[in-house]
N, C-alpha and C. Protein backbone atom coordinates (compact mmCIF):
# COMPACT_ATOMS: atom_id res chain seq x y z
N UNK A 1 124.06 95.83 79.15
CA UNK A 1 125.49 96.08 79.26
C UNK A 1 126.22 94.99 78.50
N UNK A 2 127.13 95.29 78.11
CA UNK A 2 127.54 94.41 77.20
C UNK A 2 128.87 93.35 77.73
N UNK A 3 129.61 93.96 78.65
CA UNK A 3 130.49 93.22 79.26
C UNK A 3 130.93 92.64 80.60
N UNK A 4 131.14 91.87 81.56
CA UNK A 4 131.03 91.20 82.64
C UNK A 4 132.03 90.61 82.84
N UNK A 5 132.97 90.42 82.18
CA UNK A 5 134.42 90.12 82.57
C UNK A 5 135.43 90.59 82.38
N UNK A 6 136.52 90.98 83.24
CA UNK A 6 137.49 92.16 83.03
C UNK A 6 138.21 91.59 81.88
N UNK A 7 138.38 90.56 81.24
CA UNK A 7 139.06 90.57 80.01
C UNK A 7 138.37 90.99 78.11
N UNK A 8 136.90 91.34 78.62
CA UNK A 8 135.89 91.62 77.75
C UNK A 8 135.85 93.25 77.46
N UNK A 9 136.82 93.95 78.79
CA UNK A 9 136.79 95.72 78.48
C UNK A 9 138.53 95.97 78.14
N UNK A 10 139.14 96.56 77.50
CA UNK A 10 139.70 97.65 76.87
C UNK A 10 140.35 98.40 78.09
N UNK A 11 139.75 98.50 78.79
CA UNK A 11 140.15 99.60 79.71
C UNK A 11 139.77 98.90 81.25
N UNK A 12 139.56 97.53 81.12
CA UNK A 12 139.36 96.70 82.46
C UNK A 12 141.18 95.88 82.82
N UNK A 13 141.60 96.24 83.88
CA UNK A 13 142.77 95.58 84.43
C UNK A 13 142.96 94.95 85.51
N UNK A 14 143.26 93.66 85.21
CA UNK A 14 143.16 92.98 87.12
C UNK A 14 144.53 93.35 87.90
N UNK A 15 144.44 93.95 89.10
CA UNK A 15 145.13 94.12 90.17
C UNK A 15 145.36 93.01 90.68
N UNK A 16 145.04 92.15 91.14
CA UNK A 16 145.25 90.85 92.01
C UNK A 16 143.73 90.36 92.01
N UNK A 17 144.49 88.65 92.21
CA UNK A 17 142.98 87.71 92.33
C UNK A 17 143.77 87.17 93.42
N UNK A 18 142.33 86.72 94.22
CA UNK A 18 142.26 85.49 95.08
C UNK A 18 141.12 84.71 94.62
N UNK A 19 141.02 83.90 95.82
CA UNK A 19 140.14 82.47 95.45
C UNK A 19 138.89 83.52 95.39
N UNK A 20 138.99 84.34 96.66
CA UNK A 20 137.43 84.60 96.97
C UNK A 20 137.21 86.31 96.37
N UNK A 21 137.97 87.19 95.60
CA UNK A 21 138.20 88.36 95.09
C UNK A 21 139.17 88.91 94.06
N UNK A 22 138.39 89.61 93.32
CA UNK A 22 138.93 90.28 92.19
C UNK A 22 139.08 91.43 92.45
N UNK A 23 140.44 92.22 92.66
CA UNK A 23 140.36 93.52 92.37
C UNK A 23 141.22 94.12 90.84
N UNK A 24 139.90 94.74 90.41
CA UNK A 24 140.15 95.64 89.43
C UNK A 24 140.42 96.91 89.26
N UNK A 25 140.95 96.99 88.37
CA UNK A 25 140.88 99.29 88.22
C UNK A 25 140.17 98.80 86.46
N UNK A 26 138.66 99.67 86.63
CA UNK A 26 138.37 99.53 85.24
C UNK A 26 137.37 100.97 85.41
N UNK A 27 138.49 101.80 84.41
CA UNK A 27 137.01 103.26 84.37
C UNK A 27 136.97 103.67 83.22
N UNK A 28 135.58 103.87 82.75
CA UNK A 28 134.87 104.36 81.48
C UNK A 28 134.84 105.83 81.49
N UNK A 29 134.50 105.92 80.28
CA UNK A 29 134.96 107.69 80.11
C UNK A 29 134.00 108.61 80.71
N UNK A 30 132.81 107.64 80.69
CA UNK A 30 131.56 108.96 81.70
C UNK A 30 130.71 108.24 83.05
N UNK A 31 130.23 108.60 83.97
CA UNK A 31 129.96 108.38 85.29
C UNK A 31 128.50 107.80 84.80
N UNK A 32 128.01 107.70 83.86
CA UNK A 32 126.75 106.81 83.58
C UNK A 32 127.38 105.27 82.90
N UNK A 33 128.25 105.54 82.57
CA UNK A 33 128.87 104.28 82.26
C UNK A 33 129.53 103.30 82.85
N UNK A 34 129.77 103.88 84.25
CA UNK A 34 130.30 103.13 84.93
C UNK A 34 129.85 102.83 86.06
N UNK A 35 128.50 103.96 86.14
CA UNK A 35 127.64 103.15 86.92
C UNK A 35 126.70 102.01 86.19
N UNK A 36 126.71 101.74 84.88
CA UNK A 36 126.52 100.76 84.48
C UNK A 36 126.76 99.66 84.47
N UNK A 37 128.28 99.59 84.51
CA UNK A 37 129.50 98.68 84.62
C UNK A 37 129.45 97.56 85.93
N UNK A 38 128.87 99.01 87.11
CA UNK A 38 128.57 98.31 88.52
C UNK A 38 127.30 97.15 88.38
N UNK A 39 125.99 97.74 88.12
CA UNK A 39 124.96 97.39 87.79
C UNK A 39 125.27 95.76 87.29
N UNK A 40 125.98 96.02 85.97
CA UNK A 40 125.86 94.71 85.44
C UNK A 40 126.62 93.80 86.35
N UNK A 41 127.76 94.23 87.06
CA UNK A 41 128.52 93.19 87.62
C UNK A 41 128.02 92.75 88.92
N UNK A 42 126.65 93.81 89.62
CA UNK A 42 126.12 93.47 90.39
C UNK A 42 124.95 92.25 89.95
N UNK A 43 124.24 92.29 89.20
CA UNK A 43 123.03 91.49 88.51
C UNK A 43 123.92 90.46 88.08
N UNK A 44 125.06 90.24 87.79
CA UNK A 44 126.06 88.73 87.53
C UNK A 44 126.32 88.03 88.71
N UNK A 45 126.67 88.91 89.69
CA UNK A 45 127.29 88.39 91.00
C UNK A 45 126.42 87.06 91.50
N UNK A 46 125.18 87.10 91.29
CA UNK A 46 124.16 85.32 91.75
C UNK A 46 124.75 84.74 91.38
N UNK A 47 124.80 84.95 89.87
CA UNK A 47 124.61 83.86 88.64
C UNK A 47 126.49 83.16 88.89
N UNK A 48 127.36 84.36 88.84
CA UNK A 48 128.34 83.75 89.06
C UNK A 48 129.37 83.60 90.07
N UNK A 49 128.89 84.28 90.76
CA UNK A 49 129.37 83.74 92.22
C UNK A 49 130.83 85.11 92.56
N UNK A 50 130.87 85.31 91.76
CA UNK A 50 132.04 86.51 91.69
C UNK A 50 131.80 87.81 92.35
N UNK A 51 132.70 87.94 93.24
CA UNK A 51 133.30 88.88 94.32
C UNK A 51 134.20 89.77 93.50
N UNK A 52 133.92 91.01 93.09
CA UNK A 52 135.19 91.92 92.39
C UNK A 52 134.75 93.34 93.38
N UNK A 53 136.17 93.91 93.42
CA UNK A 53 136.58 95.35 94.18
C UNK A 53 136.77 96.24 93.06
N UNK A 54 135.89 97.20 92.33
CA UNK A 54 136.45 97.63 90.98
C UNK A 54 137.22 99.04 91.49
N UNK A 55 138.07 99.59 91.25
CA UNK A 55 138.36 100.77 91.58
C UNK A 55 137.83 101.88 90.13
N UNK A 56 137.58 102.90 89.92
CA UNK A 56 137.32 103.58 88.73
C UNK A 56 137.48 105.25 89.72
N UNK A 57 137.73 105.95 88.20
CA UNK A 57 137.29 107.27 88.85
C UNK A 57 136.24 108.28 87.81
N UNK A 58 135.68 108.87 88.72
CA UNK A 58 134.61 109.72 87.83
C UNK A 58 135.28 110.37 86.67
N UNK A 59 133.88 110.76 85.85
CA UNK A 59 134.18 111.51 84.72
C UNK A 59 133.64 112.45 84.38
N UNK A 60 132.79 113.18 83.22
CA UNK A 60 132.02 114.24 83.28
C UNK A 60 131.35 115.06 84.27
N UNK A 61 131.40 116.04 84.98
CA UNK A 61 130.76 116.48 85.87
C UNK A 61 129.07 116.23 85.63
N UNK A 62 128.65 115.28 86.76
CA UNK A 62 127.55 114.72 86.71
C UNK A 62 127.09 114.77 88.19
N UNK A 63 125.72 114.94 88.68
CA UNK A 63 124.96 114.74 90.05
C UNK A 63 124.88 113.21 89.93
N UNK A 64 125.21 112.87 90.65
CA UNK A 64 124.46 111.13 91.08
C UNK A 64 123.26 110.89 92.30
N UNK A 65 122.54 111.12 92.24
CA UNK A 65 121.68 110.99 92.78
C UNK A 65 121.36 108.96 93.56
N UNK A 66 120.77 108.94 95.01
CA UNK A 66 120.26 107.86 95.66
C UNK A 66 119.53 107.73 94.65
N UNK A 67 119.02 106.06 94.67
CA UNK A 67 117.57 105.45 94.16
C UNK A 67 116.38 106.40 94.39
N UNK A 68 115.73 106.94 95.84
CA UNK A 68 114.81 107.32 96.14
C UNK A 68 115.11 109.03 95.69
N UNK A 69 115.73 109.53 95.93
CA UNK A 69 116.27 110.89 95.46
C UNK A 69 114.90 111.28 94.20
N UNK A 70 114.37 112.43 94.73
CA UNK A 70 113.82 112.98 93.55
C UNK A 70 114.60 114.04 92.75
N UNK A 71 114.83 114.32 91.10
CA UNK A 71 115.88 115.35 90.97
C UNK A 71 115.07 116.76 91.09
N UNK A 72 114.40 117.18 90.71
CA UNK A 72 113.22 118.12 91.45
C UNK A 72 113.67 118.36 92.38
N UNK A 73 113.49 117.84 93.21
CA UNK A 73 113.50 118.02 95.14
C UNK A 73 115.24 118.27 95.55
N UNK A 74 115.91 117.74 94.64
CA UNK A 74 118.05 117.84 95.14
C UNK A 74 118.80 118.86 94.44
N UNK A 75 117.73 119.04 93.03
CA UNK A 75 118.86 119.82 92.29
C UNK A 75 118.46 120.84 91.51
N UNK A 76 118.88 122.09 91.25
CA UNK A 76 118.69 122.99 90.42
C UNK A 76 118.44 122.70 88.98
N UNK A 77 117.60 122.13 88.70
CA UNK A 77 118.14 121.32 87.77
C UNK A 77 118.53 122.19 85.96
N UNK A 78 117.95 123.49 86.15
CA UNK A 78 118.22 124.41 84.93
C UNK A 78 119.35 125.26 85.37
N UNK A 79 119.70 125.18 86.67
CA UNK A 79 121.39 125.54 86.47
C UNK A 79 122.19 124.31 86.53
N UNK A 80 121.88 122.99 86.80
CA UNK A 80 123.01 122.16 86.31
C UNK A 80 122.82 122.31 84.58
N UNK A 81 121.96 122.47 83.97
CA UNK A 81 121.59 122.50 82.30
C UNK A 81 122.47 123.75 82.17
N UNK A 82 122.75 125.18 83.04
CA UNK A 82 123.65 125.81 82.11
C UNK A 82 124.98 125.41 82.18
N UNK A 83 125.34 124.96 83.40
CA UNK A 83 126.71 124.57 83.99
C UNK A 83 127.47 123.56 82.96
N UNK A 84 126.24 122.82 82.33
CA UNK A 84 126.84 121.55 81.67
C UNK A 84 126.90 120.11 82.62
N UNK A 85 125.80 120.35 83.87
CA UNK A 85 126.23 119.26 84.88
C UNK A 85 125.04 117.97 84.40
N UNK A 86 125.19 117.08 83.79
CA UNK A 86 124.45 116.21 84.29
C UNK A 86 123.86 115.27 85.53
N UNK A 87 122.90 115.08 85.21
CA UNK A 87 122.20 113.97 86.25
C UNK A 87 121.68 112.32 86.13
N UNK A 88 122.35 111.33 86.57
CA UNK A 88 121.63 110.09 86.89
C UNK A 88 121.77 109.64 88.10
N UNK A 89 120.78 108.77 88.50
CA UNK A 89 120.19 108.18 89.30
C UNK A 89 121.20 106.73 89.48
N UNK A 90 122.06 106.09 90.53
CA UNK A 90 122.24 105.05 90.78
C UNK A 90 121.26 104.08 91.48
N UNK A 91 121.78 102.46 91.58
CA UNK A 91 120.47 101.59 92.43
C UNK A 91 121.03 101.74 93.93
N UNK A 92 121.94 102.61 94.53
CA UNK A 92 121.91 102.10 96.00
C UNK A 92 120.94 103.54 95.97
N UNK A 93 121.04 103.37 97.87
CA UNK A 93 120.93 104.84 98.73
C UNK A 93 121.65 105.74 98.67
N UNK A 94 121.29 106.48 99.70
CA UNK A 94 122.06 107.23 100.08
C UNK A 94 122.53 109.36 99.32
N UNK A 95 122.80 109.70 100.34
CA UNK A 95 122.85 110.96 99.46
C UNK A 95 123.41 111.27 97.91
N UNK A 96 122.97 112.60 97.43
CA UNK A 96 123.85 112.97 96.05
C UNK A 96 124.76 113.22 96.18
N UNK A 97 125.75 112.90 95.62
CA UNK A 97 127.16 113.14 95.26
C UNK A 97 127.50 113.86 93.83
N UNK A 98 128.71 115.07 93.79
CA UNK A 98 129.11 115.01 92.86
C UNK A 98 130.31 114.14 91.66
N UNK A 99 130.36 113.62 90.74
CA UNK A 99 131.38 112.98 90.40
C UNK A 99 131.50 114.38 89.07
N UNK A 100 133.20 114.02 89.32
CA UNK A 100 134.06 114.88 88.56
C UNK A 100 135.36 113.68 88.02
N UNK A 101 136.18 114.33 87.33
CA UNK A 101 137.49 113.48 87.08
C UNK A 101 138.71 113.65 88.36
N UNK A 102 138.19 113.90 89.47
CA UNK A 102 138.74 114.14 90.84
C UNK A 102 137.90 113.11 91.85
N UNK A 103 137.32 112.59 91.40
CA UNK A 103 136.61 111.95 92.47
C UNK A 103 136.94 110.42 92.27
N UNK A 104 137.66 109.56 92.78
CA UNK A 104 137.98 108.35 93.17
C UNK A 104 136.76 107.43 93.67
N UNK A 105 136.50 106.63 93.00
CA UNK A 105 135.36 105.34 93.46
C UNK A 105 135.61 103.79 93.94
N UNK A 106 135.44 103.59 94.68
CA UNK A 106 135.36 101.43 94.70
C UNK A 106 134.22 101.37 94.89
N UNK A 107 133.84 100.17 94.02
CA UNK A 107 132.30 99.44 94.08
C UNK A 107 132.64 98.12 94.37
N UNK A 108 132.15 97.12 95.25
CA UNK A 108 132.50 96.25 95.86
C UNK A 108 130.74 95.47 95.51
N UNK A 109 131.02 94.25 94.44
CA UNK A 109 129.80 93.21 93.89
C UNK A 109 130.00 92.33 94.98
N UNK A 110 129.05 91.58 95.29
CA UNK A 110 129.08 90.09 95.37
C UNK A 110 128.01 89.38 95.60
N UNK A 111 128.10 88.26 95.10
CA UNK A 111 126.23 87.30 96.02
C UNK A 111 125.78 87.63 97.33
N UNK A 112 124.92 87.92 97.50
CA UNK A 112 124.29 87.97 99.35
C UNK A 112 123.91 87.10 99.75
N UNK A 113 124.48 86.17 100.64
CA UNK A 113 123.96 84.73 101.11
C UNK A 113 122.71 85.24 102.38
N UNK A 114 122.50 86.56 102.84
CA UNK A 114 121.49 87.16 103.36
C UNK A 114 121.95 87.04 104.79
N UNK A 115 123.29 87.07 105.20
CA UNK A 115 123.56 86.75 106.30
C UNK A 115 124.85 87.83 106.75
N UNK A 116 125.02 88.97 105.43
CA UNK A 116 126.01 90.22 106.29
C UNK A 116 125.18 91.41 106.71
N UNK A 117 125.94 91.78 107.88
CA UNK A 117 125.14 92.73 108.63
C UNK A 117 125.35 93.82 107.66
N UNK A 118 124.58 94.94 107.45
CA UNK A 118 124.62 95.72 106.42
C UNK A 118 125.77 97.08 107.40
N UNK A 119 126.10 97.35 108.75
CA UNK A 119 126.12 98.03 109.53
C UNK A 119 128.07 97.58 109.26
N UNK A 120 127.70 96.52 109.08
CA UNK A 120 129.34 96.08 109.40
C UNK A 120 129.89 96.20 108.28
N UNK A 121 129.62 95.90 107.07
CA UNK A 121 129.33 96.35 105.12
C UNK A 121 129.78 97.82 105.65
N UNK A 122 129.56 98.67 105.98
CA UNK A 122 129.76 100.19 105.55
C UNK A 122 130.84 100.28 106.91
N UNK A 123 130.61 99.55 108.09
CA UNK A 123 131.88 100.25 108.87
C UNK A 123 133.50 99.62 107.83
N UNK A 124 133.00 98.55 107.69
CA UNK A 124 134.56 97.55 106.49
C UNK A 124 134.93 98.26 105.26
N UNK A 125 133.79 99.34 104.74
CA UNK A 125 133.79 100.14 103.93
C UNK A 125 134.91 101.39 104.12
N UNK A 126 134.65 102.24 105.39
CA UNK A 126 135.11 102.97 105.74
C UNK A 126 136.44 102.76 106.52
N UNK A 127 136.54 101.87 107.16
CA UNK A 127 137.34 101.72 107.40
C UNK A 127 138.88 101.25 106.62
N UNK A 128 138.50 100.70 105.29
CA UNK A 128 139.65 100.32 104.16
C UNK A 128 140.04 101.33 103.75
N UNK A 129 139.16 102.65 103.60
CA UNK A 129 139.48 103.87 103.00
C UNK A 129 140.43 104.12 104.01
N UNK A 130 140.33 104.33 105.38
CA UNK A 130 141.14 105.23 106.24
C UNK A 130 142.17 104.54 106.57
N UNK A 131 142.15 103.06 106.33
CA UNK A 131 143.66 102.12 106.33
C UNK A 131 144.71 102.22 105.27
N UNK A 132 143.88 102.42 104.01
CA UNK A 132 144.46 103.05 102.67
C UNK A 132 145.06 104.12 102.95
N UNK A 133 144.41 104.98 103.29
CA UNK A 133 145.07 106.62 103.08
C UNK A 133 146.08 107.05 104.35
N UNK A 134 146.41 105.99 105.18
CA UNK A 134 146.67 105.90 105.96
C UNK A 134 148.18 105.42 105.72
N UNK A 135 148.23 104.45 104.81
CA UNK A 135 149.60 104.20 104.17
C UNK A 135 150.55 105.22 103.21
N UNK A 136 149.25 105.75 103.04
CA UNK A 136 149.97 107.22 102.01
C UNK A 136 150.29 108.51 102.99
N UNK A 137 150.21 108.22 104.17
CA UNK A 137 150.62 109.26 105.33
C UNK A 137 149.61 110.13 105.59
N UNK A 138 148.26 110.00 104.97
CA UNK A 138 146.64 110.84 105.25
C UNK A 138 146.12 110.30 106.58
N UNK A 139 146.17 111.08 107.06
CA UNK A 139 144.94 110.95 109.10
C UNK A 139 143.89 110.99 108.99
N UNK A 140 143.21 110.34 108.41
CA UNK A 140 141.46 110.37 108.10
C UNK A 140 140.77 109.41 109.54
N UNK A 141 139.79 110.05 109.69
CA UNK A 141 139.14 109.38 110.81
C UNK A 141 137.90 108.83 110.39
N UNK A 142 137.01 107.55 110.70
CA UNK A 142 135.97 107.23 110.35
C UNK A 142 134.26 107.97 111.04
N UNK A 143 134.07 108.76 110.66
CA UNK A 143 132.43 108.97 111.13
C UNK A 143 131.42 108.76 110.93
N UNK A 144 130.78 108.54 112.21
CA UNK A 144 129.00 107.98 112.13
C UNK A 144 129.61 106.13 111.61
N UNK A 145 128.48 105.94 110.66
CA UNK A 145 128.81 104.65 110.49
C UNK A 145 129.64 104.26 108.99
N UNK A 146 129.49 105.14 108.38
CA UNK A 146 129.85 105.06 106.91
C UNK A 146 130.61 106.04 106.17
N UNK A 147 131.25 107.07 107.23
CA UNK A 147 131.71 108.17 106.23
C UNK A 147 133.31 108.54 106.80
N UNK A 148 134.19 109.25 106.28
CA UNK A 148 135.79 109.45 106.33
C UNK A 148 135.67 110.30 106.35
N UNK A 149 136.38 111.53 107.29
CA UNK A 149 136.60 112.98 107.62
C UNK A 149 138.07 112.75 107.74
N UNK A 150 138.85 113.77 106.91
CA UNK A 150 140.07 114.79 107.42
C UNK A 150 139.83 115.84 107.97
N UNK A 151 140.00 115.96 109.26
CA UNK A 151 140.00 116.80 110.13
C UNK A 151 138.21 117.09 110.56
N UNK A 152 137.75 118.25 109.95
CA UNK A 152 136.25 118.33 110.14
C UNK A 152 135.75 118.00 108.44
N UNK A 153 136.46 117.70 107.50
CA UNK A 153 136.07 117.64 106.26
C UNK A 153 135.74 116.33 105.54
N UNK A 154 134.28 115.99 105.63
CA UNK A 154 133.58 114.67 104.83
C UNK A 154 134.69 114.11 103.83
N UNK A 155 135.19 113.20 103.39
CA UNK A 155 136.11 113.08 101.82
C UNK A 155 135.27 111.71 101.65
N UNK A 156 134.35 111.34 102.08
CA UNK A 156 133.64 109.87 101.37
C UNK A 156 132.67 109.67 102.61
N UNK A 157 131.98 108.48 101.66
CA UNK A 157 130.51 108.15 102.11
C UNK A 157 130.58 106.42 101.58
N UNK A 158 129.09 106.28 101.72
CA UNK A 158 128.92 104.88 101.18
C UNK A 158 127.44 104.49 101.04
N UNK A 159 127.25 103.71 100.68
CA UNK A 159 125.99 103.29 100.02
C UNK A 159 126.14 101.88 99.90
N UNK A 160 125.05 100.89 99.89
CA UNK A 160 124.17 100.12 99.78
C UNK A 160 122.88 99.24 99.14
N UNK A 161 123.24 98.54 97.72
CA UNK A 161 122.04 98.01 97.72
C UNK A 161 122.24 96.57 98.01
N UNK A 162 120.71 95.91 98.30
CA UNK A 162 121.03 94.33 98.57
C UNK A 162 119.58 93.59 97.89
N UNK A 163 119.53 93.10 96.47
CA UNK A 163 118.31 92.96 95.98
C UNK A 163 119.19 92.18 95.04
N UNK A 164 117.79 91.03 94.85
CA UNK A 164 118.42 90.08 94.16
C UNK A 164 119.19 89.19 94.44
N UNK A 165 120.00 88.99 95.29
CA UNK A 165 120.82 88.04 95.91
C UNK A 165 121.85 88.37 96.04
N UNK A 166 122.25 89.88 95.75
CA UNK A 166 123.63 90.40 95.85
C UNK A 166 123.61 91.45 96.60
N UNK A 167 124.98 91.99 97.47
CA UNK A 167 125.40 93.37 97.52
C UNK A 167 126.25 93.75 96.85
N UNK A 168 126.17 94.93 96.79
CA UNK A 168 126.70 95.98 96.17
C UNK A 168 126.98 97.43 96.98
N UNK A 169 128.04 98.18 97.35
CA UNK A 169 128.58 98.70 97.86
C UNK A 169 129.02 99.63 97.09
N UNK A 170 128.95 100.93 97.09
CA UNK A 170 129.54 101.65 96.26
C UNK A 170 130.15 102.97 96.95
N UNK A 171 131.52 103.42 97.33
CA UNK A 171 132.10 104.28 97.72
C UNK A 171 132.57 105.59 97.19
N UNK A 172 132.56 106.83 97.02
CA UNK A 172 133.63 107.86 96.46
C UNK A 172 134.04 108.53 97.72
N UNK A 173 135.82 109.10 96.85
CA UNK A 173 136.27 109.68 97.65
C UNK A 173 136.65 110.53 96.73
N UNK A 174 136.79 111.58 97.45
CA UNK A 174 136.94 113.21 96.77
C UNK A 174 138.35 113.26 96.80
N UNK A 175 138.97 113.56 95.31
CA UNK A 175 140.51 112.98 95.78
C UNK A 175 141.11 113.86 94.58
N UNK A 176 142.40 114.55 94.09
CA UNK A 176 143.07 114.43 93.26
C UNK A 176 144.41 113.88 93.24
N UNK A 177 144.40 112.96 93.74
CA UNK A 177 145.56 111.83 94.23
C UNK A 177 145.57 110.96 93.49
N UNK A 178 145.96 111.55 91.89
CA UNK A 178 145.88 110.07 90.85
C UNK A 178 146.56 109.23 90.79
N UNK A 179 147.73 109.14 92.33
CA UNK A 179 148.57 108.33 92.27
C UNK A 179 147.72 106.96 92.53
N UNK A 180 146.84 106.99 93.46
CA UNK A 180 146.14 106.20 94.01
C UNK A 180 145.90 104.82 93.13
N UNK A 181 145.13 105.24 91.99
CA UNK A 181 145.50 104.19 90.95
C UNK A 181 146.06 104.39 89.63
């Protein structure tokens, strides 16, 4: 990957800094690219100690598939080939998702000093979403441990990796609310 600091992308913008966080809005034109984007800023996060909140939103209609996910076993995969849907594989868990240019993301880097509960990572997850949408006058409720329902309807999830000395957190929400960012 070629870049690691929001003043190194074109299309990277800082929202606000603190001592201990960066939030950004930085999105690339296709959903392999910006799960790239995560990747690298996750594999930096040891080395430099940097905490960033990136906001982005999907692009090409693409499957994203968990780490363990076989695409065989999740997906049609010669009707995503007529559809035009691609497929990659991210490094957390967790189920497939579709990303579209409707689907809203935060990926949340940082060093793992090996001492956050991973349980409390996805309730802090879910719960920012439903404090967020919550200001925009949306009633979202948090379920199970990691996921946001309007009414009976899923609108996000979350995921998890922790390797290497970092987490990484990665959220979508199913949204055409481009006010958002």
């Amino acid at each position: 990957m070629r870049q690691t600091n929001v003043g190194d992308s074109p299309r990277a913008q800082l929202i606000c800094s603190t001592e201990n966080l960066e939030v950004i809005k930085w999105s690339e034109p296709t959903v392999e690219m910006n799960l790239a984007v995560d990747e690298e800023l996750a594999q930096c996060a040891t080395s430099t100690g940097r905490r960033i909140l990136r906001l982005w939103w999907g692009g090409n209609a693409t499957a994203v598939l968990g780490c363990g996910d076989n695409p065989e076993k999740f997906l049609d995969l010669d009707g995503c080939k007529r559809r035009g849907v691609g497929w990659v594989k991210r490094i957390t868990g967790g189920g497939t998702v579709i990303q579209t240019p409707g689907v809203f993301n935060y990926s949340y880097t940082a060093p793992d000093n090996g001492c956050w509960d991973m349980s409390k990572m996805f309730w802090s997850g879910a719960k920012l979403v439903t404090k967020t949408l919550a200001q925009f006058g949306v009633s979202a409720q948090q379920r199970g441990i990691s996921n946001v329902a309007i009414d009976d309807l899923k609108i996000s999830g979350n995921a998890q990796a922790r390797k290497r000395q970092l987490t990484y957190l990665d959220i979508h929400k199913r949204s055409n609310a481009k006010w958002l960012i």
